[in-house]
N, C-alpha and C. Protein backbone atom coordinates (compact mmCIF):
# COMPACT_ATOMS: atom_id res chain seq x y z
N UNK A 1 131.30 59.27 57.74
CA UNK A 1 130.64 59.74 58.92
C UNK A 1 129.78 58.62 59.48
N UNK A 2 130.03 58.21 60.56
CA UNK A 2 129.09 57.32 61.31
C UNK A 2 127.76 57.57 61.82
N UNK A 3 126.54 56.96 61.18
CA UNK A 3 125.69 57.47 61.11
C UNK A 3 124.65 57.14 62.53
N UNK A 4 125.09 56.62 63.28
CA UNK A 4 124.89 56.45 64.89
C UNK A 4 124.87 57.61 65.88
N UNK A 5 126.14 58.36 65.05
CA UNK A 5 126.17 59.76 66.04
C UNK A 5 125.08 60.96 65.65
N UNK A 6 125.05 60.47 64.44
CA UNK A 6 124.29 61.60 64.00
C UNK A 6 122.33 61.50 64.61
N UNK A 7 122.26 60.41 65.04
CA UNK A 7 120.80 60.21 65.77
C UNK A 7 120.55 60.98 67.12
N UNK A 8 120.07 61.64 67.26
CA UNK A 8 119.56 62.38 68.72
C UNK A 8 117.90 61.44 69.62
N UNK A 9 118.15 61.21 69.95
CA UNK A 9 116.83 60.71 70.51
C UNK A 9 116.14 61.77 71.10
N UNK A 10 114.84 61.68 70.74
CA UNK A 10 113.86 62.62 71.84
C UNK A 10 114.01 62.79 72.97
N UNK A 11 114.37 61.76 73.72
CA UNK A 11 114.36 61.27 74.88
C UNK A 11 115.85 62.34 75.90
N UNK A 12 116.72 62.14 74.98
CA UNK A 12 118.03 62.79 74.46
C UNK A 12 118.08 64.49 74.79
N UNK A 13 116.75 65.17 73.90
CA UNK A 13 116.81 66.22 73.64
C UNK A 13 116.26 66.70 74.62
N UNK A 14 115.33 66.22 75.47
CA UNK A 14 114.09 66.58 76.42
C UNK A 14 115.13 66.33 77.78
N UNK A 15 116.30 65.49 78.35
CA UNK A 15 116.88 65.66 79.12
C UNK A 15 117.96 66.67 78.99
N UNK A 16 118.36 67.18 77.91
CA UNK A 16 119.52 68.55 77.79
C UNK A 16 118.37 69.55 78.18
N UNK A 17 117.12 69.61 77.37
CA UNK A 17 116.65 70.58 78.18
C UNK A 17 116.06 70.66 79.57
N UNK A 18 115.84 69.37 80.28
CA UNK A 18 115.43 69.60 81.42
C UNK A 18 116.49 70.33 82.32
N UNK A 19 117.50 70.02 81.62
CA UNK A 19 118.95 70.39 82.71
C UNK A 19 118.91 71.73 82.33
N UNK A 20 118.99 72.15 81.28
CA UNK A 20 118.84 74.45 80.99
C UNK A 20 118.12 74.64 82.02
N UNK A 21 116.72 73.94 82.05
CA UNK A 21 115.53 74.83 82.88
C UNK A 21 116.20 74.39 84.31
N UNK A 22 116.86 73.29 84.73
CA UNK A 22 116.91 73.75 86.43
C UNK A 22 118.05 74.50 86.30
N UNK A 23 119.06 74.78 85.61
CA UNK A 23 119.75 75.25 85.88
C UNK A 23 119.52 76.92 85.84
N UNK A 24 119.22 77.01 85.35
CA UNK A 24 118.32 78.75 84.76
C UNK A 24 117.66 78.81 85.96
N UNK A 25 116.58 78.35 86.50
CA UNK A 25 115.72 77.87 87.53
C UNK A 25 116.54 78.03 88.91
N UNK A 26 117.66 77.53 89.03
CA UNK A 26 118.64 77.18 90.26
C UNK A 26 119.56 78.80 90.21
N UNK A 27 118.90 79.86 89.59
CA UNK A 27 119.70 81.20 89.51
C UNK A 27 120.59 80.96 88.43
N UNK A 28 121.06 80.17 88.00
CA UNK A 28 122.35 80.51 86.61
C UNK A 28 123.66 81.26 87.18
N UNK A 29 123.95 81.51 88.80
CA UNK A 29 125.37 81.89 89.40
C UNK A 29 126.17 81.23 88.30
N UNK A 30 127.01 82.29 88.39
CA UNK A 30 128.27 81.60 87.73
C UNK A 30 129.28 81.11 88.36
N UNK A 31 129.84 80.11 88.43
CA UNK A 31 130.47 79.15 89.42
C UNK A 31 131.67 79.99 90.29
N UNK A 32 131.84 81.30 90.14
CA UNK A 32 132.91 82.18 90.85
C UNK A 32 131.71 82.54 92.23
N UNK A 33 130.23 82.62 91.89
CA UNK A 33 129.67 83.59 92.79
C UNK A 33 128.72 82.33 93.76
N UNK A 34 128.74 82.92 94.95
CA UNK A 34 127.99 81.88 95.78
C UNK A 34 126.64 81.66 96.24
N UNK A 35 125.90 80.90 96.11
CA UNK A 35 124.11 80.78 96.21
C UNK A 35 124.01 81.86 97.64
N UNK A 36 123.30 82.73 97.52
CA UNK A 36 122.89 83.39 99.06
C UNK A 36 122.47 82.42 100.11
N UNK A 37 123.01 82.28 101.11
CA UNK A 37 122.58 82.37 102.69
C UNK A 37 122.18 82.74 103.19
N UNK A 38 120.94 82.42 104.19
CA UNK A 38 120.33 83.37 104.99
C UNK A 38 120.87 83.75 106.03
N UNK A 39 121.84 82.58 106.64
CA UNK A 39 122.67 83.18 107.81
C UNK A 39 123.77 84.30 107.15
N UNK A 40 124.33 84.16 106.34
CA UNK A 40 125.34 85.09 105.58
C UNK A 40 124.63 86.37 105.00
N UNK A 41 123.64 86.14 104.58
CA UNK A 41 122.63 87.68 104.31
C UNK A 41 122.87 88.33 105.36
N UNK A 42 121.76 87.35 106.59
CA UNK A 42 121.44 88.49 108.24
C UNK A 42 122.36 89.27 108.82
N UNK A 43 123.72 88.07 108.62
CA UNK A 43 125.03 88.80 108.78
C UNK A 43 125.87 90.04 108.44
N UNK A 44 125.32 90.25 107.06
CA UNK A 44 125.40 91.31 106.51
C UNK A 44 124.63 92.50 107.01
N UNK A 45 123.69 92.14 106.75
CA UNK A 45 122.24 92.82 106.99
C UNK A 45 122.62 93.79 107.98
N UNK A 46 122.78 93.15 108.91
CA UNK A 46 123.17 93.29 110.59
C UNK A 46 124.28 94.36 110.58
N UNK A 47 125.00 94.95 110.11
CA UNK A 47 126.60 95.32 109.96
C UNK A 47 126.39 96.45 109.17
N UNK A 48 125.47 96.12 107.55
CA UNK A 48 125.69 97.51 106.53
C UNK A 48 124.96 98.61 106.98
N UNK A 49 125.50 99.67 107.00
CA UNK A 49 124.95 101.00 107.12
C UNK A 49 124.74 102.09 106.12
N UNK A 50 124.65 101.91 104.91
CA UNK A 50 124.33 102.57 103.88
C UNK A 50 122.99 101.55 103.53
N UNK A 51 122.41 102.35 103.65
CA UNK A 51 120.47 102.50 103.42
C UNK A 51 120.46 101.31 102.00
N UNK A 52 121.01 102.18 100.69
CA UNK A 52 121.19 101.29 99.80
C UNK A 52 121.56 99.87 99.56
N UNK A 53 122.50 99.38 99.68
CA UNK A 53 122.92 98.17 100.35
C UNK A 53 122.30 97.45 101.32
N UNK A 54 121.61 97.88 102.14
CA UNK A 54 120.77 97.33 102.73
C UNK A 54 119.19 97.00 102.48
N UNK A 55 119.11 97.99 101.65
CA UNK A 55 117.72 97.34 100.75
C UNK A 55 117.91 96.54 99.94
N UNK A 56 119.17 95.97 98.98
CA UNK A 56 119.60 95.19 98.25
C UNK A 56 119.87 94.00 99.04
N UNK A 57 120.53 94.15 100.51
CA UNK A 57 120.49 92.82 100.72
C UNK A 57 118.68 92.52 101.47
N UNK A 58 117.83 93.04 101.89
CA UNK A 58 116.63 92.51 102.39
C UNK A 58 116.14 92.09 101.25
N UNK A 59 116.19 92.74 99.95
CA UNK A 59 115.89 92.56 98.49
C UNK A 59 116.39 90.98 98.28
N UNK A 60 117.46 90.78 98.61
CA UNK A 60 118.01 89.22 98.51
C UNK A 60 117.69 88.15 99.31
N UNK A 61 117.42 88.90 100.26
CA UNK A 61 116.69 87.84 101.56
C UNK A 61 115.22 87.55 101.34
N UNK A 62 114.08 88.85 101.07
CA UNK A 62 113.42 88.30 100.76
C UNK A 62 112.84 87.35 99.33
N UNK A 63 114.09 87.16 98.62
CA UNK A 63 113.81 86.81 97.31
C UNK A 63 113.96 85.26 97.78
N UNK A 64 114.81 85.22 98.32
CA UNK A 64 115.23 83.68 98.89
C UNK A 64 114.06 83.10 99.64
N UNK A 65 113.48 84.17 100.50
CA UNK A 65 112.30 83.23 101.20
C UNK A 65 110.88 82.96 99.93
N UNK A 66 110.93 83.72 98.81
CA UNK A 66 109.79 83.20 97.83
C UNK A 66 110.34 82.23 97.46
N UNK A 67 111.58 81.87 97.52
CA UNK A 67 111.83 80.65 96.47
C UNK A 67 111.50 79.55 97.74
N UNK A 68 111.67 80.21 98.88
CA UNK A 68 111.51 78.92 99.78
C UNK A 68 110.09 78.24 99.91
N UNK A 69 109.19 79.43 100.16
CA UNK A 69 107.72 79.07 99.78
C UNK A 69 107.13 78.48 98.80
N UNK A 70 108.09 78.61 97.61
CA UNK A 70 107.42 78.13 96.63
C UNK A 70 108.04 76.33 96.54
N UNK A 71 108.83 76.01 97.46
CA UNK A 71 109.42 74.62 97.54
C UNK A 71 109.03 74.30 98.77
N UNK A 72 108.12 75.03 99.89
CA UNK A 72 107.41 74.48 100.68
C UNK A 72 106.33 74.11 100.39
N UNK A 73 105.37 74.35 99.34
CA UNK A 73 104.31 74.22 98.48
C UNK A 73 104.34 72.67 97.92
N UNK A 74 106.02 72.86 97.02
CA UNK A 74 105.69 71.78 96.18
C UNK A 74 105.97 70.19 96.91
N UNK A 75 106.51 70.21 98.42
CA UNK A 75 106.75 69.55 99.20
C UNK A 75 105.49 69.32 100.09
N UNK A 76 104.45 69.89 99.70
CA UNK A 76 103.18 69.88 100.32
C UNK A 76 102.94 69.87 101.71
N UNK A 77 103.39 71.22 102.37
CA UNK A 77 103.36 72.52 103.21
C UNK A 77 103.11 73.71 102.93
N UNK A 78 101.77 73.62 102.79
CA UNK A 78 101.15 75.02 102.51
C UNK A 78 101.42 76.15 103.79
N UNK A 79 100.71 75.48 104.78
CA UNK A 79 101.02 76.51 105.94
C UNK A 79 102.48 77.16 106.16
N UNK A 80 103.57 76.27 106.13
CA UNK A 80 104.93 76.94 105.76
C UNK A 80 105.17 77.87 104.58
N UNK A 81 104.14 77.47 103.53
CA UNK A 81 104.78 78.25 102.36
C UNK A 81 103.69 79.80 102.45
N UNK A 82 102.79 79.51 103.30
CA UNK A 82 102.53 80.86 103.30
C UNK A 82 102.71 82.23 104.49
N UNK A 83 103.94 80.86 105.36
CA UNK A 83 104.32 82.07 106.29
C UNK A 83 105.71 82.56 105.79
N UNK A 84 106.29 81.49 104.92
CA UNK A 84 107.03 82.00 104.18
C UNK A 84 107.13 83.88 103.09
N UNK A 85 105.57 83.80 102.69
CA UNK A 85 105.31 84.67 101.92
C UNK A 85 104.88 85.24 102.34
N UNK A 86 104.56 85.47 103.72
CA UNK A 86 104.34 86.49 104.68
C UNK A 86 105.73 87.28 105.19
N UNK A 87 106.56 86.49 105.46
CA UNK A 87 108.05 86.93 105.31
C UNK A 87 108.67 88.00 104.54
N UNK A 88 108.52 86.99 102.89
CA UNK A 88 109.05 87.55 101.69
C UNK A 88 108.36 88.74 102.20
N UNK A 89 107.08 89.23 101.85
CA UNK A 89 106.34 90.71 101.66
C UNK A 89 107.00 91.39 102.86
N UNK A 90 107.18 91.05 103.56
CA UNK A 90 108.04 91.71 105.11
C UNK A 90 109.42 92.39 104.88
N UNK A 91 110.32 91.40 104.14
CA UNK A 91 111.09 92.03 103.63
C UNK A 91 111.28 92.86 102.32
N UNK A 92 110.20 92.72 101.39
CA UNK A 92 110.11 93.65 100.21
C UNK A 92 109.51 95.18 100.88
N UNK A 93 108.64 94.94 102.24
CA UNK A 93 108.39 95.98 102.20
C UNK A 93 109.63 97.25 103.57
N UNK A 94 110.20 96.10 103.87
CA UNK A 94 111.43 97.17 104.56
C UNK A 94 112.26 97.32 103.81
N UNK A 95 113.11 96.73 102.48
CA UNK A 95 113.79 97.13 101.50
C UNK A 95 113.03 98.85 100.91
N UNK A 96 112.10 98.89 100.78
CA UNK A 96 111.00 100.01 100.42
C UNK A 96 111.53 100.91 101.67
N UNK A 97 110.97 100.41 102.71
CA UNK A 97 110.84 101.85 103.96
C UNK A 97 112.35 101.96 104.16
N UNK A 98 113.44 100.90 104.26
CA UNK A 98 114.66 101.46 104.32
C UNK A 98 115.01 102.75 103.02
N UNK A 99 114.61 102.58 101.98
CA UNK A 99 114.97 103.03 100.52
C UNK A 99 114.25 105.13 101.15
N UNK A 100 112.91 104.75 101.35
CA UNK A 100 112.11 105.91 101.54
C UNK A 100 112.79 106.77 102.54
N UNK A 101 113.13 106.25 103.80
CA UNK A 101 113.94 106.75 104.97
C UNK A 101 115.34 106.84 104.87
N UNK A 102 116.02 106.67 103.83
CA UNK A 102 117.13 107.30 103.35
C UNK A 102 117.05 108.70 102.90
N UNK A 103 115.74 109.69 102.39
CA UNK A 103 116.05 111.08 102.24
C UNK A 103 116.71 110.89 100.68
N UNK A 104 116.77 110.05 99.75
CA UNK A 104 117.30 109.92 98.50
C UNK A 104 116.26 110.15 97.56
N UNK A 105 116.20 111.32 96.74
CA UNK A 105 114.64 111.05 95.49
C UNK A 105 115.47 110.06 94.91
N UNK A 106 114.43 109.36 94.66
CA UNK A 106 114.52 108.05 94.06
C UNK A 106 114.58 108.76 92.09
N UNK A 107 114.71 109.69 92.09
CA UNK A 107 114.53 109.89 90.24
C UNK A 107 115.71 110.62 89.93
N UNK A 108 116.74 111.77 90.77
CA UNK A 108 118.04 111.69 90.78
C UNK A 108 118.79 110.82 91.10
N UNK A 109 118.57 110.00 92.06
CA UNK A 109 119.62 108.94 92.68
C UNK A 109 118.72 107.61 92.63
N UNK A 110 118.73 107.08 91.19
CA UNK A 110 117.98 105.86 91.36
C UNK A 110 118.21 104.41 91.75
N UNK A 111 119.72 104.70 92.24
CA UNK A 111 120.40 102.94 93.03
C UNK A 111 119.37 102.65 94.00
N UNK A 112 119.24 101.19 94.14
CA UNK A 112 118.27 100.87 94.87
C UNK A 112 117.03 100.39 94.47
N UNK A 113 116.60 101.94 94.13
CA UNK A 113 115.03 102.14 93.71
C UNK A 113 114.65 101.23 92.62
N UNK A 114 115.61 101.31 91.11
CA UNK A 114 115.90 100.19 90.65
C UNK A 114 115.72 99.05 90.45
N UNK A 115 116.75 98.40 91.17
CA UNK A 115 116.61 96.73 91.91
C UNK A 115 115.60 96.29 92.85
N UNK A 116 114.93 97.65 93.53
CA UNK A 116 113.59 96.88 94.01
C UNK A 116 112.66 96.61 92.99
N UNK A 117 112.71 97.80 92.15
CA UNK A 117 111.09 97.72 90.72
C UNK A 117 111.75 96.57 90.52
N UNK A 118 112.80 95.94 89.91
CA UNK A 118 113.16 94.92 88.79
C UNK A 118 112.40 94.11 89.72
N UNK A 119 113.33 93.41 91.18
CA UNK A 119 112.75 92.60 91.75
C UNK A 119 111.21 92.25 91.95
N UNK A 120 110.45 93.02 92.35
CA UNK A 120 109.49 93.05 92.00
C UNK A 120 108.56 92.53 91.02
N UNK A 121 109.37 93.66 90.04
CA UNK A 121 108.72 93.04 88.87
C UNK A 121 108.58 91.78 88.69
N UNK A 122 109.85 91.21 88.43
CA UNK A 122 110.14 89.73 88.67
C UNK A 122 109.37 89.01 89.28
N UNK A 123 109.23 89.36 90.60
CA UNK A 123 108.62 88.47 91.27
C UNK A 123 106.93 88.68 91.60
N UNK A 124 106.51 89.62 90.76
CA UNK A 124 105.04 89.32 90.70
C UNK A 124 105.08 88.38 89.63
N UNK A 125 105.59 88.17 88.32
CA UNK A 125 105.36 87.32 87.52
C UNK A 125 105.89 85.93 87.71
N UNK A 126 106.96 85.79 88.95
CA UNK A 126 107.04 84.33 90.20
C UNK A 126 105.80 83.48 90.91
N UNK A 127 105.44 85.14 90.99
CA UNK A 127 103.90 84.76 92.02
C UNK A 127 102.76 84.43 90.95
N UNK A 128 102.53 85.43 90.00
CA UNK A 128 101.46 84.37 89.03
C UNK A 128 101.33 83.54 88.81
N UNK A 129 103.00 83.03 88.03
CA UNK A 129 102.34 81.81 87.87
C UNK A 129 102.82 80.50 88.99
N UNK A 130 103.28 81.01 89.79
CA UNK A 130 102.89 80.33 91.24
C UNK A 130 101.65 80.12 91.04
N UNK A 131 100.64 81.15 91.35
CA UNK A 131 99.48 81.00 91.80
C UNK A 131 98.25 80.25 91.06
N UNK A 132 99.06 79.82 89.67
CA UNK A 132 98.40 79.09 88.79
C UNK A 132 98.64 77.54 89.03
N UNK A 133 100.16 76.85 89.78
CA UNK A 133 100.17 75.98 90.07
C UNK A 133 99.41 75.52 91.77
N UNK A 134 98.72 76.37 92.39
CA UNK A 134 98.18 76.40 93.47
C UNK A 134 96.57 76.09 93.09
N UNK A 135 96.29 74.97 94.03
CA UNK A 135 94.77 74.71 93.66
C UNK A 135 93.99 75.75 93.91
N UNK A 136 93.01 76.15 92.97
CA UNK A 136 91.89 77.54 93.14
C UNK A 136 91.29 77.63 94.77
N UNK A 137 90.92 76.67 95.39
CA UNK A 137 90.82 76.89 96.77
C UNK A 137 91.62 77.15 97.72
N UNK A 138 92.96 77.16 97.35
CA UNK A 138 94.08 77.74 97.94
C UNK A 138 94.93 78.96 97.52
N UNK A 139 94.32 79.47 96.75
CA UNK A 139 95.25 80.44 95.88
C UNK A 139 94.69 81.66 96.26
N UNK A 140 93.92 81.90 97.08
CA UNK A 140 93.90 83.61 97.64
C UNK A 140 94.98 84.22 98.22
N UNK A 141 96.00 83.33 99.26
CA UNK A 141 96.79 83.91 99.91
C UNK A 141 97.70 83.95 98.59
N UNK A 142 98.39 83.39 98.08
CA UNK A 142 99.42 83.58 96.81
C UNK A 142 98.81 84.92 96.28
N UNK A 143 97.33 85.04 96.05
CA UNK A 143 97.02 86.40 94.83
C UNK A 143 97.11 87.93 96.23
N UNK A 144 96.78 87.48 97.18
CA UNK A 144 96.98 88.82 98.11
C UNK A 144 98.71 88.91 98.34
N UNK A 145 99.28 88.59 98.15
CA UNK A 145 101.04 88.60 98.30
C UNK A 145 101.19 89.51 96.65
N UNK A 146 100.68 88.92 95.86
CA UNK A 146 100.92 89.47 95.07
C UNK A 146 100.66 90.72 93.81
N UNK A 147 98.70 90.80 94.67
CA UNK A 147 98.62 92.28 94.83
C UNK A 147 99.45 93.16 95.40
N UNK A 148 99.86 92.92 96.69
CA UNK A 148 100.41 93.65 97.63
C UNK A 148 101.96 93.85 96.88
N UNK A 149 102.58 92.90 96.33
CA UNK A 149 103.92 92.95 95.63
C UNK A 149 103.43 94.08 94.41
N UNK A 150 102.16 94.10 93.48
CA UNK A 150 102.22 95.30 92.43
C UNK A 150 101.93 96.62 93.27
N UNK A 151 101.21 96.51 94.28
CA UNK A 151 100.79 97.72 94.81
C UNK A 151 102.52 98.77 95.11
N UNK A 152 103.43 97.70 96.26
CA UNK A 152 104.47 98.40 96.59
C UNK A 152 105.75 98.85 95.35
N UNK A 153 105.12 98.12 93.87
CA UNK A 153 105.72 98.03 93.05
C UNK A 153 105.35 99.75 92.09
N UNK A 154 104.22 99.67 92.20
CA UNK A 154 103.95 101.35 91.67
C UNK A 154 104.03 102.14 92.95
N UNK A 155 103.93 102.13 94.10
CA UNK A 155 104.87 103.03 94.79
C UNK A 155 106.41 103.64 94.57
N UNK A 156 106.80 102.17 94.20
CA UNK A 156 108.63 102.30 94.02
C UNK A 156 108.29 102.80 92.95
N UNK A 157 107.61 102.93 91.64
CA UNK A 157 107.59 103.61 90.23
C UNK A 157 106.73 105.23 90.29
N UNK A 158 106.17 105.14 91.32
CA UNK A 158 105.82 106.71 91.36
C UNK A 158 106.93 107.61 92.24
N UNK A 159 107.71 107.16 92.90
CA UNK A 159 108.83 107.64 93.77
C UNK A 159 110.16 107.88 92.19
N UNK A 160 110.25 106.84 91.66
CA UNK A 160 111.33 106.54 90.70
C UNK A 160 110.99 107.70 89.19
N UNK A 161 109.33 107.82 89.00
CA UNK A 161 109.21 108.49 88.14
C UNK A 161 107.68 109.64 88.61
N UNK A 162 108.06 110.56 88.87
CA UNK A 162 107.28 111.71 89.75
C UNK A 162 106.55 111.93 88.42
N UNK A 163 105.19 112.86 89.20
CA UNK A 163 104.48 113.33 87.75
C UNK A 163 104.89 114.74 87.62
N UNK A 164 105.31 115.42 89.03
CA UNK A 164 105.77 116.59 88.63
C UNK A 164 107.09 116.46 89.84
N UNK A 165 108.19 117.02 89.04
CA UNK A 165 109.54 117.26 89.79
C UNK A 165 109.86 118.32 90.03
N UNK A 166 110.30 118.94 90.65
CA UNK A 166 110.37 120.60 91.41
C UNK A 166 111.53 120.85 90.44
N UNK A 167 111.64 121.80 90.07
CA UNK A 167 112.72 122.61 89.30
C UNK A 167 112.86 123.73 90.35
N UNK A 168 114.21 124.01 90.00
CA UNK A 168 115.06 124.90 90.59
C UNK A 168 114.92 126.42 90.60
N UNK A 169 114.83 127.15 91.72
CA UNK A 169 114.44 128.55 91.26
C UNK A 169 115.43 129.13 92.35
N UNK A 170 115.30 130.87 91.75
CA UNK A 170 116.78 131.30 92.36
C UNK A 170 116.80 131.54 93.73
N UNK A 171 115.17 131.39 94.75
CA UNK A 171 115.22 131.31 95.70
C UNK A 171 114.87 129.91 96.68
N UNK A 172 114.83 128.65 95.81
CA UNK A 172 114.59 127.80 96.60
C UNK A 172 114.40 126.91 95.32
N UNK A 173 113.12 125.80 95.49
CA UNK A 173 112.32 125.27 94.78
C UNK A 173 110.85 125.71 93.93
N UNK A 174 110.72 125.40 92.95
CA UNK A 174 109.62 126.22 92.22
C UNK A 174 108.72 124.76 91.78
N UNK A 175 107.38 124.85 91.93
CA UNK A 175 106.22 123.59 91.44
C UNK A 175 105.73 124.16 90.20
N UNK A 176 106.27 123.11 89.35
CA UNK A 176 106.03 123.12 88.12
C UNK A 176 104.83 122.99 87.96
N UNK A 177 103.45 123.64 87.55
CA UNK A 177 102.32 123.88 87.23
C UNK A 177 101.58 122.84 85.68
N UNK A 178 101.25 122.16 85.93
CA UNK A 178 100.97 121.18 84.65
C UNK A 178 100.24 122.40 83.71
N UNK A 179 99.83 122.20 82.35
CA UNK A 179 99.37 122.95 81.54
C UNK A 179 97.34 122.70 81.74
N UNK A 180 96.93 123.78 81.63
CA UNK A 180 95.28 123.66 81.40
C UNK A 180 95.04 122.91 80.15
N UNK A 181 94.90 121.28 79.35
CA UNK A 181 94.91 121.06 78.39
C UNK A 181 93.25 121.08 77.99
N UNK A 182 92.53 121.69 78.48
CA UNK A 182 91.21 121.67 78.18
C UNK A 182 90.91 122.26 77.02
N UNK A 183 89.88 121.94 75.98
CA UNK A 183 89.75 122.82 74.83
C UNK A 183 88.97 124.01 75.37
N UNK A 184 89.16 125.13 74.76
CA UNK A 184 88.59 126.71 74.85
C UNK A 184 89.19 126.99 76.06
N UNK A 185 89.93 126.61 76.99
CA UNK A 185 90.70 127.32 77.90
C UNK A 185 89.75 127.52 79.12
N UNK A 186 88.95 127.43 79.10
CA UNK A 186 87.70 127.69 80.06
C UNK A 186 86.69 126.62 80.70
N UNK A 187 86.45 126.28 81.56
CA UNK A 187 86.44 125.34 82.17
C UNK A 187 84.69 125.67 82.59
């Protein structure tokens, strides 16, 4: 065995991994599927008429404009990157009002509802630690985007998971009455 091959250099190991992280970083598509477009989104956008699908694609559009903000930043354009993220929240929050104005409970029929929490989710923890690479005198607008991203995020989770769900009764709907859990029953 030639003992040349068997040496890895640091140097070696630290460029295989730089390449995982952009590539992971760069979405990880798999070479069949194509990076989103914004002209090819709008296009869509523009055309679908099922509510669902159409929150999935604003869901995609605005995901694209955080990534854009966050590479208007590191190109040092703040003012772009935060009309950028004025955007993004624009479209997270019509993915939402399209989702709501569909007439769908979101806890029988949870397509959609879903892929916004995930997104979300996701992308408040985009925006953190965004907002950690943003100098402290600039980082209010990043932390109000991303209040505003958890706020619409337990909306979509109180829609997705109700505290009380109407059960069925033989003349309509019946409100399920939570229990008195107080001790001695008496208040």
């Amino acid at each position: 065995m030639n003992p040349n091959l068997m040496v890895i250099g640091p140097r070696a190991v630290a460029t295989v991994l730089a390449l995982f992280v952009l590539v992971g970083l760069a979405g990880g598509a798999s070479p069949g599927r194509r990076q989103d477009n914004e002209a090819r989104l709008r296009a869509r956008l523009e055309r679908e008429q099922n509510p669902v699908k159409r929150a999935k694609l604003e869901i995609r559009l605005g995901r694209l404009k955080l990534f854009q903000a966050m590479e208007a930043f590191d190109k040092g354009n703040t003012a772009q990157c935060q009309q950028l993220l004025a955007v993004y929240l624009e479209r997270m929050r019509g993915a939402w009002a399209t989702l709501k104005g569909s007439g769908r409970q979101a806890w029988r029929h949870p397509q959609g509802f879903k892929e916004l929490d995930i997104a979300l989710r996701e992308d408040a923890r985009f925006l953190g630690d965004f907002a950690h690479r943003v100098p402290y005198h600039e980082r209010a607008p990043v932390e109000k985007v991303a209040q505003e991203v958890e706020h619409l995020r337990s909306e979509v989770l109180r829609a997705l998971f109700p505290s009380e769900r109407p059960r069925k009764k033989a003349g309509g709907f019946e409100r399920r009455v939570r229990p008195d859990l107080s001790l001695g029953g008496q208040g």
